[in-house]
N, C-alpha and C. Protein backbone atom coordinates (compact mmCIF):
# COMPACT_ATOMS: atom_id res chain seq x y z
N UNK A 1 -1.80 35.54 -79.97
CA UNK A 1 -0.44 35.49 -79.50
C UNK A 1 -0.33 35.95 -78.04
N UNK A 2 -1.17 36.84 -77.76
CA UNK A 2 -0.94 37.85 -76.61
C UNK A 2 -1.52 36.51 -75.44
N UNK A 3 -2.80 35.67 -75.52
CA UNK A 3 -3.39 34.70 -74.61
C UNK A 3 -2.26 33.99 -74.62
N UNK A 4 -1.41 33.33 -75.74
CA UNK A 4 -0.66 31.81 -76.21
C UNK A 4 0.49 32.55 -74.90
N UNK A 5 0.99 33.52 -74.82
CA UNK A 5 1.76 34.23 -73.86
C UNK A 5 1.59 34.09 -72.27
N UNK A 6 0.27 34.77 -72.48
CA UNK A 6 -0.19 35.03 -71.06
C UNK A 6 -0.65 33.42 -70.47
N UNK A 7 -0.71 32.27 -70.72
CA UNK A 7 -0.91 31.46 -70.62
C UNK A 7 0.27 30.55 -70.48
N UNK A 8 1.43 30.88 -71.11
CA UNK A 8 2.52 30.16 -71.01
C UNK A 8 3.17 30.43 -69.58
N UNK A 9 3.46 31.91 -69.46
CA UNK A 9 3.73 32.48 -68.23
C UNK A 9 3.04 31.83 -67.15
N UNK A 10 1.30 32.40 -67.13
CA UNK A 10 0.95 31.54 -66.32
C UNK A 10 1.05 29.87 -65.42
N UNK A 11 1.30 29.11 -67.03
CA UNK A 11 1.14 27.55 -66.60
C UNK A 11 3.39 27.46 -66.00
N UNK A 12 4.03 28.63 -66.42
CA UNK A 12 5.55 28.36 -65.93
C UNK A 12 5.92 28.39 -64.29
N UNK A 13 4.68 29.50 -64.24
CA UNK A 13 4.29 30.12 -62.53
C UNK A 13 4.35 29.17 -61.44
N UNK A 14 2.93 28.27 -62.29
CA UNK A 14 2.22 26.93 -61.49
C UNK A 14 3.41 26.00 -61.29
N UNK A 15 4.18 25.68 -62.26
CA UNK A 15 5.04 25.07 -62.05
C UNK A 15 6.21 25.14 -61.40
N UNK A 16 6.47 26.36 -61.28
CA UNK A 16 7.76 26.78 -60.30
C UNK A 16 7.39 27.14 -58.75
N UNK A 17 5.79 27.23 -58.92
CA UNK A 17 5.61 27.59 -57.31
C UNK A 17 5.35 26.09 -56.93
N UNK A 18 5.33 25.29 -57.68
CA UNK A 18 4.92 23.77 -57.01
C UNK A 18 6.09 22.86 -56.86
N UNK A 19 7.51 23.70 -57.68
CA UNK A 19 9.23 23.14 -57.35
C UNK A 19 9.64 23.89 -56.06
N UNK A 20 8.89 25.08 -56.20
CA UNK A 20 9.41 26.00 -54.98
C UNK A 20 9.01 24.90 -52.86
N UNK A 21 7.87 24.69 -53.83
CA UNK A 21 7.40 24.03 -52.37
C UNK A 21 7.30 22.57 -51.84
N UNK A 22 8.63 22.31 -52.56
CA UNK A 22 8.72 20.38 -52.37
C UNK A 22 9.10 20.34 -50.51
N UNK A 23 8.71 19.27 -50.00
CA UNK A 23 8.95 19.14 -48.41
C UNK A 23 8.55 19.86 -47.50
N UNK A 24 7.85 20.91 -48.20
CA UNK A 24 7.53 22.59 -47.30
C UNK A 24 5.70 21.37 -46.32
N UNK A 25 5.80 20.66 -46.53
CA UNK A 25 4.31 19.73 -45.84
C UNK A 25 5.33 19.31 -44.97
N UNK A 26 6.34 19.20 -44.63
CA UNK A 26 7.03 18.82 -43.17
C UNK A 26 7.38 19.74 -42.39
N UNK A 27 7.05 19.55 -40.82
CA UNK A 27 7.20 19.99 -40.08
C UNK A 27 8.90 20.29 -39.89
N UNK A 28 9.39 21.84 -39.79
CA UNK A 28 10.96 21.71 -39.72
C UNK A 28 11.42 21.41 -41.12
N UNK A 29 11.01 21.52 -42.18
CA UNK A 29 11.44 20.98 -43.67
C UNK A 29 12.97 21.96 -43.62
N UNK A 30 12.63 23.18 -43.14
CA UNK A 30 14.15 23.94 -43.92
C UNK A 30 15.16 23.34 -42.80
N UNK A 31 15.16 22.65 -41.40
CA UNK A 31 15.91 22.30 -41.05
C UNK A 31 16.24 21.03 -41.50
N UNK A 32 15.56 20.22 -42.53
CA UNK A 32 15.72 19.18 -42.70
C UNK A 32 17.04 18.76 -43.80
N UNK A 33 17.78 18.03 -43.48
CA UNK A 33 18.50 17.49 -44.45
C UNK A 33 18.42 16.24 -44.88
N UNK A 34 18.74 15.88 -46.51
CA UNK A 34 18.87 14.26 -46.88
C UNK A 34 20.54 14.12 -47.25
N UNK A 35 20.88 12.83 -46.73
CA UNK A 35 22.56 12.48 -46.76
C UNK A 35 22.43 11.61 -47.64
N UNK A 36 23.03 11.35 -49.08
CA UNK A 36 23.30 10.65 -49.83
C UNK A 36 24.44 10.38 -50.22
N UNK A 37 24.65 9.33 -50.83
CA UNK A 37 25.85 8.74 -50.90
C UNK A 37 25.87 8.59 -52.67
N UNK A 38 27.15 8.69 -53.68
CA UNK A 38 27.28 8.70 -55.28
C UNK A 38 27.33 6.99 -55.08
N UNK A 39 26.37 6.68 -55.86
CA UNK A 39 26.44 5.01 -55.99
C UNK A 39 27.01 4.83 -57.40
N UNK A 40 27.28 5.70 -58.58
CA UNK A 40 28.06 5.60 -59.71
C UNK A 40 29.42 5.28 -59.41
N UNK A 41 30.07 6.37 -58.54
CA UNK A 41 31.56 6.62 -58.40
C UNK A 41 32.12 5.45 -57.53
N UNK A 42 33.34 5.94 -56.96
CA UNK A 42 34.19 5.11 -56.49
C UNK A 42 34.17 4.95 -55.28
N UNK A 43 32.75 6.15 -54.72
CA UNK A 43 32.80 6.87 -53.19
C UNK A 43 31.92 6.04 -52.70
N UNK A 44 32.53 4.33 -52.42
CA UNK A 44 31.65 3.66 -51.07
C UNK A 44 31.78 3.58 -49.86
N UNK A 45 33.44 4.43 -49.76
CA UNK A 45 34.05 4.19 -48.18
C UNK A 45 33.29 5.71 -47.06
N UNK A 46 32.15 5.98 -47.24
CA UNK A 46 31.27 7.03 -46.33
C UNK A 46 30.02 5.92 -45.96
N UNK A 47 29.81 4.74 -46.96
CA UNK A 47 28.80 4.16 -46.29
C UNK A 47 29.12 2.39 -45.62
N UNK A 48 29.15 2.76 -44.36
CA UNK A 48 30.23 1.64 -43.30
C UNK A 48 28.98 0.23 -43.32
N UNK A 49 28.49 -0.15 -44.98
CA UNK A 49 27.83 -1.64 -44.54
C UNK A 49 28.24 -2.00 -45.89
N UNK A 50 29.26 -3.72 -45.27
CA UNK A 50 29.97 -4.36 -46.02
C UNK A 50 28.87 -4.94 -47.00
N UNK A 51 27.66 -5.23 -47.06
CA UNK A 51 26.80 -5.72 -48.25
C UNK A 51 25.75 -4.79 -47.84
N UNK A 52 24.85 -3.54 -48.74
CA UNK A 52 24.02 -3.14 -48.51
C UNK A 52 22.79 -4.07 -48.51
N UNK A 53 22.68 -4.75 -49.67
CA UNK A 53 21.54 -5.82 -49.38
C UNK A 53 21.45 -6.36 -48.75
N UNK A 54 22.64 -7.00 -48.05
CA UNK A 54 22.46 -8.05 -47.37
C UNK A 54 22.32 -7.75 -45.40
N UNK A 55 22.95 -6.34 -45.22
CA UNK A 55 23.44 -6.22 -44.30
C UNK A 55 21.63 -6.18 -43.18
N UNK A 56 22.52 -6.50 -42.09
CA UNK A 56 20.87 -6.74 -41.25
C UNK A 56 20.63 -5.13 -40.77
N UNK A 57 19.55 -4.93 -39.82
CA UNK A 57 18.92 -3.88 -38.95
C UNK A 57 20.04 -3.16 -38.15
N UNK A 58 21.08 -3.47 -37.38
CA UNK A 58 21.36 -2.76 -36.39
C UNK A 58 23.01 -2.99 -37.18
N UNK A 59 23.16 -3.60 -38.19
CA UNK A 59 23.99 -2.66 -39.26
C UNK A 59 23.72 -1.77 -39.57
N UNK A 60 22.98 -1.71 -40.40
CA UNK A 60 22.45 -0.10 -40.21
C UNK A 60 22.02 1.02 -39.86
N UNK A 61 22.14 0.53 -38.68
CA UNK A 61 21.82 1.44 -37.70
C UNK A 61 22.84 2.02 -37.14
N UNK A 62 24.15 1.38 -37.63
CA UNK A 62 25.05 2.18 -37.20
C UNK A 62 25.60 3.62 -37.50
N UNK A 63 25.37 3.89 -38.89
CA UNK A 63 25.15 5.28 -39.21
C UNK A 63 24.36 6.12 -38.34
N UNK A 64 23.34 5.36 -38.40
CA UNK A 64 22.11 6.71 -38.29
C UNK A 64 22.49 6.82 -36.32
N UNK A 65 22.92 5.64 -35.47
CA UNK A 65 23.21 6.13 -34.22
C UNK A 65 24.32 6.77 -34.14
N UNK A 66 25.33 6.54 -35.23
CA UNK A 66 26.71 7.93 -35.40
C UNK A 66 26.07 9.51 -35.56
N UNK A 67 25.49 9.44 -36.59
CA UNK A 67 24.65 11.01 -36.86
C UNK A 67 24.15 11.60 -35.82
N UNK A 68 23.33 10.80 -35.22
CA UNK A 68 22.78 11.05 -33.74
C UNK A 68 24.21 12.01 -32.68
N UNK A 69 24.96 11.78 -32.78
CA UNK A 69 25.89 12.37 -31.80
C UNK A 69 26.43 13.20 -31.84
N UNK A 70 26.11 13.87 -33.45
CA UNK A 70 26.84 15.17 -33.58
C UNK A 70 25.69 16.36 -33.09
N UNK A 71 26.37 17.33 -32.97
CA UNK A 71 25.51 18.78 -32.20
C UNK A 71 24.57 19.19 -33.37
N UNK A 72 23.32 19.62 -32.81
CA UNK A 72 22.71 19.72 -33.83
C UNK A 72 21.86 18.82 -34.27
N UNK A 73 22.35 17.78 -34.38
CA UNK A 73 21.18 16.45 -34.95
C UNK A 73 20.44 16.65 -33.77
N UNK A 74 18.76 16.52 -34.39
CA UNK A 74 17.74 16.27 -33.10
C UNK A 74 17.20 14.81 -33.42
N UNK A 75 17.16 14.42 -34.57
CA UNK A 75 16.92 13.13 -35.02
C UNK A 75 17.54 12.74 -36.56
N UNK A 76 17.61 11.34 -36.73
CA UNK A 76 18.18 10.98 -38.28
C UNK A 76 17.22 9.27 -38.21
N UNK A 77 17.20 9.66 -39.79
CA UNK A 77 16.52 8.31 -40.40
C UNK A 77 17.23 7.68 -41.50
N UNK A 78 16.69 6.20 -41.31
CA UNK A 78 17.48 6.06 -42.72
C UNK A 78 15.94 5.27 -43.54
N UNK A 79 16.27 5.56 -44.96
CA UNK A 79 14.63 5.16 -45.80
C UNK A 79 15.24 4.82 -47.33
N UNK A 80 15.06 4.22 -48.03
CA UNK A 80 15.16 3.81 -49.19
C UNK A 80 13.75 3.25 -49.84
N UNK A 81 13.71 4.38 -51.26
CA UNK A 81 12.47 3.58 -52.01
C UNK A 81 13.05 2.24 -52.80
N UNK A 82 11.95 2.08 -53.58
CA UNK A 82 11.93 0.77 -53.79
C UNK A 82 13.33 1.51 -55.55
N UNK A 83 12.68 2.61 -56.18
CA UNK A 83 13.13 2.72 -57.39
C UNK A 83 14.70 3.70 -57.29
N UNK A 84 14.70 3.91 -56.52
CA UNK A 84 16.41 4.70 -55.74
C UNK A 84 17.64 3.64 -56.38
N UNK A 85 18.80 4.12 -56.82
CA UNK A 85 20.15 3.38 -57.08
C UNK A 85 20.16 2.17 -56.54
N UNK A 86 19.48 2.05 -55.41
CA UNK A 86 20.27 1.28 -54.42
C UNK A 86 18.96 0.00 -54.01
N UNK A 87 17.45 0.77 -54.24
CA UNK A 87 16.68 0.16 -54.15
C UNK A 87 16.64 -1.18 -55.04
N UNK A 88 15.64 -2.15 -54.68
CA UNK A 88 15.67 -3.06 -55.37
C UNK A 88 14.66 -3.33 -57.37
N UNK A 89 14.44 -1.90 -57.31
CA UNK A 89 14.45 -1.12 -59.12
C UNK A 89 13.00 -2.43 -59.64
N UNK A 90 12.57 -3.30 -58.58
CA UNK A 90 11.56 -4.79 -58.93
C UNK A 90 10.25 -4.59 -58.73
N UNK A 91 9.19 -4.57 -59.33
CA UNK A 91 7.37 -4.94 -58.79
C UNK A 91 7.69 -6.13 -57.73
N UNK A 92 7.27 -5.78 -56.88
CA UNK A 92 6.64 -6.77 -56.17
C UNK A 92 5.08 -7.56 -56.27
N UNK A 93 5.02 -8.50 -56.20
CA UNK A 93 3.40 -8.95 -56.07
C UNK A 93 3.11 -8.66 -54.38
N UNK A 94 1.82 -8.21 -54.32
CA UNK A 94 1.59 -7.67 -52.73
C UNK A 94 -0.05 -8.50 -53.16
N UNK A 95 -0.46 -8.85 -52.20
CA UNK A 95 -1.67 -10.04 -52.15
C UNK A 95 -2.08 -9.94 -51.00
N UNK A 96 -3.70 -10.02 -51.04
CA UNK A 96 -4.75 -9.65 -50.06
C UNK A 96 -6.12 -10.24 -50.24
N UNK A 97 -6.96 -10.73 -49.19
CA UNK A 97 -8.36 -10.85 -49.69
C UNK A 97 -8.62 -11.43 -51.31
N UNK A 98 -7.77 -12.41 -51.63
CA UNK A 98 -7.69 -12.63 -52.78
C UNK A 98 -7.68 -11.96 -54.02
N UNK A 99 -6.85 -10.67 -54.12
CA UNK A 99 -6.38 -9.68 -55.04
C UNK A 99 -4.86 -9.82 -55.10
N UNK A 100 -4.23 -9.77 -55.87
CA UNK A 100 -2.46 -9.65 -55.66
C UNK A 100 -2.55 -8.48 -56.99
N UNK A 101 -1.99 -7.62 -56.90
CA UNK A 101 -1.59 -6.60 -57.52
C UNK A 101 -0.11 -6.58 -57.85
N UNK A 102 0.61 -5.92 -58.82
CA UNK A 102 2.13 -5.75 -59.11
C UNK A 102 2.56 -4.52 -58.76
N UNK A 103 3.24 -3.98 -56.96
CA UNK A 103 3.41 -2.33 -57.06
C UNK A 103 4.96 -2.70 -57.15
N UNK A 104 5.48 -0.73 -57.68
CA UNK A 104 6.40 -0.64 -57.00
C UNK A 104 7.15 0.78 -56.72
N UNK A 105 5.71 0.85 -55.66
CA UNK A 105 5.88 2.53 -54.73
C UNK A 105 6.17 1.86 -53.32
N UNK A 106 7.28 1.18 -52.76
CA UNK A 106 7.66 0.66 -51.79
C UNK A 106 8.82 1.79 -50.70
N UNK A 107 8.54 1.45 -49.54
CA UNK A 107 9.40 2.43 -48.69
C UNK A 107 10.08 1.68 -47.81
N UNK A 108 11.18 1.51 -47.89
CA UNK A 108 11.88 0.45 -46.86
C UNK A 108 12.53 1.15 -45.72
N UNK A 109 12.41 0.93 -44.52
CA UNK A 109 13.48 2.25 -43.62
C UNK A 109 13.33 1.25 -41.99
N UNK A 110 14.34 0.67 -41.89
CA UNK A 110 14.68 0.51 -40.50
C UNK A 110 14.42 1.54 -39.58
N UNK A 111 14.31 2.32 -39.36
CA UNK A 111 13.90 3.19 -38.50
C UNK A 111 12.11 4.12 -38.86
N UNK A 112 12.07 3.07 -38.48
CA UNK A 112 9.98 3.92 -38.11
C UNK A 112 9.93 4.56 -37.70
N UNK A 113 10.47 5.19 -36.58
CA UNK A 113 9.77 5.73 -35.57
C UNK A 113 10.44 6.90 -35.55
N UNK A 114 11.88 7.08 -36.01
CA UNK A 114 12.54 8.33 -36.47
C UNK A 114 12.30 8.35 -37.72
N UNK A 115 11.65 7.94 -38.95
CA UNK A 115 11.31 8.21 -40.59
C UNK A 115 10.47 9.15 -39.90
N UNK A 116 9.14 8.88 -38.95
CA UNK A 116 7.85 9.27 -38.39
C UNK A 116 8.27 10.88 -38.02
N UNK A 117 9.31 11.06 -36.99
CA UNK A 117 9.51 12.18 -36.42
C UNK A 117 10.02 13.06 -37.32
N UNK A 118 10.81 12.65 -38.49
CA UNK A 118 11.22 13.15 -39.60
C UNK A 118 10.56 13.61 -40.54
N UNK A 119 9.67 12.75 -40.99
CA UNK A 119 9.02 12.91 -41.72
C UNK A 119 7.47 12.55 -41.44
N UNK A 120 6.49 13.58 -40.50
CA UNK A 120 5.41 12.94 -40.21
C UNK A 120 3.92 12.50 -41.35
N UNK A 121 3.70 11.59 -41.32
CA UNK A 121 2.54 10.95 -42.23
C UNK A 121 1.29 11.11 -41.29
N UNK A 122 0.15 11.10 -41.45
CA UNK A 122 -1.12 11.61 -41.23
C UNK A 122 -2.00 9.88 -41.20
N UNK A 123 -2.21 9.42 -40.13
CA UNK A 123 -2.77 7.89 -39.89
C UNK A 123 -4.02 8.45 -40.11
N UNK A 124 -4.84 7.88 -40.97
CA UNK A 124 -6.49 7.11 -40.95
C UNK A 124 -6.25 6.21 -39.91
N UNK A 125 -5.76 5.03 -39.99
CA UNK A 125 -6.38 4.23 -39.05
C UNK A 125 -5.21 4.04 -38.18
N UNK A 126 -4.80 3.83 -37.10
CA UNK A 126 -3.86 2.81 -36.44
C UNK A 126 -2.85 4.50 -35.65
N UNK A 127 -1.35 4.00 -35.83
CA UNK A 127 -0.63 4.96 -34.93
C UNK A 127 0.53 4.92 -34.89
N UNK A 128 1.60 6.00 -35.32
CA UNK A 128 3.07 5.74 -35.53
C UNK A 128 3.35 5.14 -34.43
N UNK A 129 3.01 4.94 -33.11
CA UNK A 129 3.80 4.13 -31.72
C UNK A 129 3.46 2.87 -32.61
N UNK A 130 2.67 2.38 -32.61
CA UNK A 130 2.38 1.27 -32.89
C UNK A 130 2.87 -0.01 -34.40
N UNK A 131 2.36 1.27 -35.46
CA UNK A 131 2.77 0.72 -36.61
C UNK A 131 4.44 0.62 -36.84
N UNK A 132 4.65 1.72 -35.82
CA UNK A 132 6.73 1.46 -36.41
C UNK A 132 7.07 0.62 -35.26
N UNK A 133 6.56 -0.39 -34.46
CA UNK A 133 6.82 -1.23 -33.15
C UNK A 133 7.73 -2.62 -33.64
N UNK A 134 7.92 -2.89 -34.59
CA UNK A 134 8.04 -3.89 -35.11
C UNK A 134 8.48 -4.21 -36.69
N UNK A 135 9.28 -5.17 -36.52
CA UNK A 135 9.50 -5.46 -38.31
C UNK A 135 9.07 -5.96 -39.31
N UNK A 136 7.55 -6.71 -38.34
CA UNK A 136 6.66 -7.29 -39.44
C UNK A 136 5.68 -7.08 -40.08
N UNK A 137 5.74 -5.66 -39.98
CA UNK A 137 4.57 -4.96 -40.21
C UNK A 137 4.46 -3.83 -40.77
N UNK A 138 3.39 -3.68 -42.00
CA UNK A 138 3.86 -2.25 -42.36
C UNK A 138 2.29 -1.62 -42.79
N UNK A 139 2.29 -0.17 -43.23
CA UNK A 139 1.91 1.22 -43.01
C UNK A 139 1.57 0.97 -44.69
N UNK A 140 -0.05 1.00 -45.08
CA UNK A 140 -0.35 1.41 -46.45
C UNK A 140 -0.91 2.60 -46.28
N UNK A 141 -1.13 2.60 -47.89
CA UNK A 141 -1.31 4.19 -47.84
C UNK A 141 -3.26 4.36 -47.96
N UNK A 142 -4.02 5.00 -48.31
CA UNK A 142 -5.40 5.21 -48.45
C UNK A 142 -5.93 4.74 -49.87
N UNK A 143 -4.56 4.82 -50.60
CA UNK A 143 -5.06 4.70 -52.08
C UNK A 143 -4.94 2.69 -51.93
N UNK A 144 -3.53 2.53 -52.03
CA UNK A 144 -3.72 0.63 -51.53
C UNK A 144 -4.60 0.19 -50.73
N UNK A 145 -5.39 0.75 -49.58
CA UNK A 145 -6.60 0.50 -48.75
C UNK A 145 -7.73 0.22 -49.70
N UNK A 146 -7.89 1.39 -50.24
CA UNK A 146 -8.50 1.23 -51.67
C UNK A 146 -8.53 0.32 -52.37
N UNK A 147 -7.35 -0.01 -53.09
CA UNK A 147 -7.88 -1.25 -53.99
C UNK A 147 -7.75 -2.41 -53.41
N UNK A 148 -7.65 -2.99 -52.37
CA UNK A 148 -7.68 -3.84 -51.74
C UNK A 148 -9.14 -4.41 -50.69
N UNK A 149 -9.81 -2.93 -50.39
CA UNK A 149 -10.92 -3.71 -49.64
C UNK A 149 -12.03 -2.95 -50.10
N UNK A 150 -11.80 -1.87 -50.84
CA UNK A 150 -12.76 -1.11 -51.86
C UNK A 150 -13.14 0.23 -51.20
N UNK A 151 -14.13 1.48 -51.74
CA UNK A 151 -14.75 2.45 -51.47
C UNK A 151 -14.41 2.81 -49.94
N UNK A 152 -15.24 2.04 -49.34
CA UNK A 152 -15.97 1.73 -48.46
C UNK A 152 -14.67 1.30 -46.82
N UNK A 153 -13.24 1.43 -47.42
CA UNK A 153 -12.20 0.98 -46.30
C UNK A 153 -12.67 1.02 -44.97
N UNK A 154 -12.97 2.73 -45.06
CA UNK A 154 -12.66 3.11 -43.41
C UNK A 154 -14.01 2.37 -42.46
N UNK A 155 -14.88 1.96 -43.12
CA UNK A 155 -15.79 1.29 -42.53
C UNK A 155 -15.48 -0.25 -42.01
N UNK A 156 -14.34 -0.54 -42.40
CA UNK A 156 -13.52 -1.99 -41.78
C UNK A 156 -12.68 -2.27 -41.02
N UNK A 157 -12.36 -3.39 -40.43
CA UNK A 157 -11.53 -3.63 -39.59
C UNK A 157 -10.53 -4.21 -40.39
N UNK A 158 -9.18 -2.79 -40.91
CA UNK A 158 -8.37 -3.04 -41.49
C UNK A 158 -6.69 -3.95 -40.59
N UNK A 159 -6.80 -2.95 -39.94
CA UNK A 159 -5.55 -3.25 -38.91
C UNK A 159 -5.74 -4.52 -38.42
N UNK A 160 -4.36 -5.43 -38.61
CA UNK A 160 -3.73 -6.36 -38.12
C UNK A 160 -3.85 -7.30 -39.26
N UNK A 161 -4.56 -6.86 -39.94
CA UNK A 161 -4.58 -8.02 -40.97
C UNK A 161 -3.81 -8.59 -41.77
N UNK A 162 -3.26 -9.76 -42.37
CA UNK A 162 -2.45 -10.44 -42.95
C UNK A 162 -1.99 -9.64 -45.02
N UNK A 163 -1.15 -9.38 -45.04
CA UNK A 163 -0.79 -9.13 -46.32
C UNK A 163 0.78 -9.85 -46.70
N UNK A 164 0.47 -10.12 -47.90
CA UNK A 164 1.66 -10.70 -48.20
C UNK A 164 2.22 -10.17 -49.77
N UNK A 165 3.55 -9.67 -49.13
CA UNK A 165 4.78 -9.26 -50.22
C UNK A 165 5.73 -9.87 -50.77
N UNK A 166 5.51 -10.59 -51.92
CA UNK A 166 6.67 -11.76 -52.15
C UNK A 166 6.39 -12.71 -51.55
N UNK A 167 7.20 -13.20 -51.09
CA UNK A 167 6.62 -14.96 -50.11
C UNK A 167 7.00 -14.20 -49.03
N UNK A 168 7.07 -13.10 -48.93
CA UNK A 168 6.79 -12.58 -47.62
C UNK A 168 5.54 -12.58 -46.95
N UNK A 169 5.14 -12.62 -45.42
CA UNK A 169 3.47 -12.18 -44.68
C UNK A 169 4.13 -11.05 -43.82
N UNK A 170 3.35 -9.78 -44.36
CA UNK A 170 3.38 -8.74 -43.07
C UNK A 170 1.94 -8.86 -42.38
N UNK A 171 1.90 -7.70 -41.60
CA UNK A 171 0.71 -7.48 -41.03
C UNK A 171 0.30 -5.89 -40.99
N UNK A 172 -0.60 -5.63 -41.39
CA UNK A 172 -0.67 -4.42 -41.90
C UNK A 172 -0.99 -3.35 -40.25
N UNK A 173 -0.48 -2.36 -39.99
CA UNK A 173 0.00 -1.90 -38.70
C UNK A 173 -0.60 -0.91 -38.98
N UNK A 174 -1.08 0.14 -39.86
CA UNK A 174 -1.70 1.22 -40.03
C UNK A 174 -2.14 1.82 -41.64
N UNK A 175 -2.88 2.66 -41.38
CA UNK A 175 -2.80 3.46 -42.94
C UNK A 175 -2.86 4.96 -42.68
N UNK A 176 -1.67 5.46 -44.11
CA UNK A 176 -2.03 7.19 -43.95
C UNK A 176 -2.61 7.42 -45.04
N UNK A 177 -2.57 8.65 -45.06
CA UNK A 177 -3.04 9.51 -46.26
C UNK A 177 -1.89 9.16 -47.15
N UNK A 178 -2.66 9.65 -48.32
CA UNK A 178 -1.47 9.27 -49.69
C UNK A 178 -0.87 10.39 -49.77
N UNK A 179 0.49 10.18 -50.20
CA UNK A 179 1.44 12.03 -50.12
C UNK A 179 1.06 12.40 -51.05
N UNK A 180 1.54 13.54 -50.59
CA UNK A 180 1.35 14.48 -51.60
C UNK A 180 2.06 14.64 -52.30
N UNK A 181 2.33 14.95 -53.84
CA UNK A 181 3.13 14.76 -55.07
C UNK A 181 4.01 15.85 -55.24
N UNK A 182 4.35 16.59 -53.83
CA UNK A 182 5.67 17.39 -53.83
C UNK A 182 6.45 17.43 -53.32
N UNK A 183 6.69 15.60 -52.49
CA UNK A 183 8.06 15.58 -51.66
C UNK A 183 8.80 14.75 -52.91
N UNK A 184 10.38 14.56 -51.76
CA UNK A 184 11.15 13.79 -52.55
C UNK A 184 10.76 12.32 -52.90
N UNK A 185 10.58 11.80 -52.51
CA UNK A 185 9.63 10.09 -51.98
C UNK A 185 8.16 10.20 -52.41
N UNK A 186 8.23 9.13 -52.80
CA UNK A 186 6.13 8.41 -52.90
C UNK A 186 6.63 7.20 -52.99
N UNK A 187 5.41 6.67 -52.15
CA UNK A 187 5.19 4.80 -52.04
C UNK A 187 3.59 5.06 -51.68
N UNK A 188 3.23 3.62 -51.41
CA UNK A 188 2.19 3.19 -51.04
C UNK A 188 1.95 2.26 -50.15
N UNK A 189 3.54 1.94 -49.57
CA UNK A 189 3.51 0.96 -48.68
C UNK A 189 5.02 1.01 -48.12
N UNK A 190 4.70 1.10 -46.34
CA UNK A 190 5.67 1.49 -45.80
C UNK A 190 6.41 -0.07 -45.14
């Protein structure tokens, strides 16, 4: 009884020091805030885009360059996973080197280059200037490097290469490390 105890305690410990330290891997985490919006309720008039799906880039950007102007903000992002209210909740087929796999650890965010300053990721190969330069291109993680060109990745010439999401073609712009399993977010492909 006395181990079945001391063991329970123990494994409650592990677990609360590993709730205690969600986001604490970002730089500035306690200054950090996330702005969400109730997608149940009635409360859509805080988010100013007449079709979220549909709405383009610099629709949305209109928030995040409003946020920008208040005192205090040093930067704002905007990011949506794939499995979020609002996300599109779907596997995608993602296809490579003749592999197509079904994920759906997806990270969608018009803003690269402030997600980056926000939230910094750790490149193996390539470079936040670079990989957030553009909209056709996106950021896997070490583990998708993985099953896509095997063991052996970092020994290849991964960057620039053709991947395709849906009847979508990106071009793959970089890779990080895979997060770590104590922020708010995980994907595998930015």
């Amino acid at each position: 009884g006395l181990c079945l105890g001391i063991t329970c305690v123990f494994l409650v410990g592990l677990y609360l020091n590993h709730e205690k330290e969600y986001d604490k891997v970002f730089p500035e985490a306690k200054n950090t805030y996330r702005l969400v919006n109730k997608y149940r309720d009635q409360v859509y008039s805080c988010m100013p885009f007449p079709d979220y799906y549909g709405s383009d880039q610099s629709t949305q950007m209109r928030l995040i360059n409003q946020l920008k102007t208040y005192n205090g903000v040093r930067d704002a992002c905007h990011f949506v996973t794939n499995t979020s209210a609002i996300g599109p909740n779907e596997k995608a087929y993602v296809g490579m080197n003749g592999k197509r796999f079904a994920l759906d650890n997806f990270l969608y965010t018009s803003t690269g280059s402030s997600f980056h300053a926000v939230f910094p990721q750790v490149f193996v190969q390539g470079s936040a200037e670079t990989a957030f330069s553009a909209f056709d291109q996106v950021v896997i993680t070490a583990e998708l490097a993985s099953l896509f060109f095997g063991k052996d990745w970092k020994t290849q010439e991964i960057l620039y290469s053709s991947i395709s999401i849906g009847s979508d073609t990106y071009m793959i712009a970089g890779i990080v490390e895979n997060p770590p399993g104590n922020i708010h977010f995980d994907f595998n492909l930015i």
